[in-house]
Protein backbone atom coordinates (compact mmCIF):
# COMPACT_ATOMS: atom_id res chain seq x y z
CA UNK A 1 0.00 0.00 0.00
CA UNK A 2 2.00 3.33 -1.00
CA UNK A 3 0.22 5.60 1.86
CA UNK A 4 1.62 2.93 4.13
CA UNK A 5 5.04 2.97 2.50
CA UNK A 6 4.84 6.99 2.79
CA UNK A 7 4.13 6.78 6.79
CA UNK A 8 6.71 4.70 7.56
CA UNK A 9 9.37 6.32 5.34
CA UNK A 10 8.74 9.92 7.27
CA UNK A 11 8.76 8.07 10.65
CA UNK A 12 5.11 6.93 11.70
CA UNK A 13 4.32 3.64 13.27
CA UNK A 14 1.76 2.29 10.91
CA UNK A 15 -0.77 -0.78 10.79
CA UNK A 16 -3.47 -2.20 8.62
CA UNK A 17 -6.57 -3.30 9.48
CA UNK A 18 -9.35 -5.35 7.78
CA UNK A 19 -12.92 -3.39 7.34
CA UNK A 20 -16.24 -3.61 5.82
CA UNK A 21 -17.44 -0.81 3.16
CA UNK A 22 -20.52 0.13 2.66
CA UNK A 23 -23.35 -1.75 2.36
CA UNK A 24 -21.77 -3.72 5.59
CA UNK A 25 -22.44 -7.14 5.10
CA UNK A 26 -21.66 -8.99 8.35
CA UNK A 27 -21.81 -12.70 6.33
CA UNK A 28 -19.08 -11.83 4.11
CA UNK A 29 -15.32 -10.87 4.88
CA UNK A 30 -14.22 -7.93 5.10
CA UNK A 31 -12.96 -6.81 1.77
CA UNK A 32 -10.58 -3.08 2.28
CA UNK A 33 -7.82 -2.31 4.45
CA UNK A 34 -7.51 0.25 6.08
CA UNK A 35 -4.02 2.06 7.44
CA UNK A 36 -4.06 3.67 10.94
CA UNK A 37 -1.06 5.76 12.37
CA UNK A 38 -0.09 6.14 16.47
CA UNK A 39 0.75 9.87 16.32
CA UNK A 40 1.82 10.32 20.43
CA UNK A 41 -0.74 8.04 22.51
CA UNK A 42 -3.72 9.05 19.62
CA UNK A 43 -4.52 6.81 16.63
CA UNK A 44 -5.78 8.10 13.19
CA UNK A 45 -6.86 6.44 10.13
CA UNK A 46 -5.61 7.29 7.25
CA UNK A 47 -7.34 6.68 4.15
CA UNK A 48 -7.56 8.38 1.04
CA UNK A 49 -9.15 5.48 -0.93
CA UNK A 50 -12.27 6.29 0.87
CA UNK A 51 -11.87 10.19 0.29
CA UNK A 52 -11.15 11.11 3.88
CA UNK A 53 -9.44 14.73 2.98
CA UNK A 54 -7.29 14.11 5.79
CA UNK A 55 -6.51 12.14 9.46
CA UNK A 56 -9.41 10.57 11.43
CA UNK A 57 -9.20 10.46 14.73
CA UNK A 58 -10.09 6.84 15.95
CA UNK A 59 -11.20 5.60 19.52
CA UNK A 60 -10.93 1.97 19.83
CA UNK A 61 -13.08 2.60 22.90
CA UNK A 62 -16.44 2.65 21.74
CA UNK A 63 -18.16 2.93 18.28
CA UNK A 64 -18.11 6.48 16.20
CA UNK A 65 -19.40 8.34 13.55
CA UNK A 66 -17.64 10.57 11.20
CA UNK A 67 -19.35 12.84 8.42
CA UNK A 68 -17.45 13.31 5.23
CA UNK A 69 -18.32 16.68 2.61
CA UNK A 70 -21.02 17.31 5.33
CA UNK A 71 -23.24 14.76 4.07
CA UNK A 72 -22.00 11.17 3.97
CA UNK A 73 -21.50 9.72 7.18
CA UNK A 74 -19.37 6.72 8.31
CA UNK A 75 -19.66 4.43 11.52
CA UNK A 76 -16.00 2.99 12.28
C-alpha cells in the first residue's frame, strides 16, 4: 500500500486493518484495508481510498461516527 510505505518512510508507526465498506455485510469478509497511524498516545486512520481529505481520529473505545463533505456519514 504506497500511503503505508509513505508513513513509515517519514517516521510513523503504521498498521493495517481489515474493514467492511458500505453496504456492511456482516456474512461476508471484510474486503478493504484500512491504514491507521499512532501519532503520540492518539490513533488516526488514514485513508484516502475512501476520500477522507485528511486524518481521522479513531477511539478503539467505543463505536463512532464521522461525516465526510457534510453529508455522507461513516460508523468505524
Amino acid at each position: 500500500m504506497l500511503i503505508e510505505a509513505a508513513l513509515i518512510g517519514l517516521g510513523f508507526k503504521v498498521q493495517l486493518v481489515s474493514a467492511y465498506t458500505v453496504p456492511y455485510l456482516p456474512e461476508k469478509e471484510p474486503s478493504h484495508g484500512v491504514p491507521y497511524a499512532q501519532i503520540e498516545s492518539v490513533y488516526y486512520i488514514i485513508d484516502p481510498g475512501f476520500a477522507f481529505r485528511g486524518p481521522v481520529k479513531l477511539n478503539f473505545e467505543t463505536n463512532q461516527e464521522t461525516m465526510i463533505f457534510g453529508y455522507e456519514k461513516y460508523r468505524l
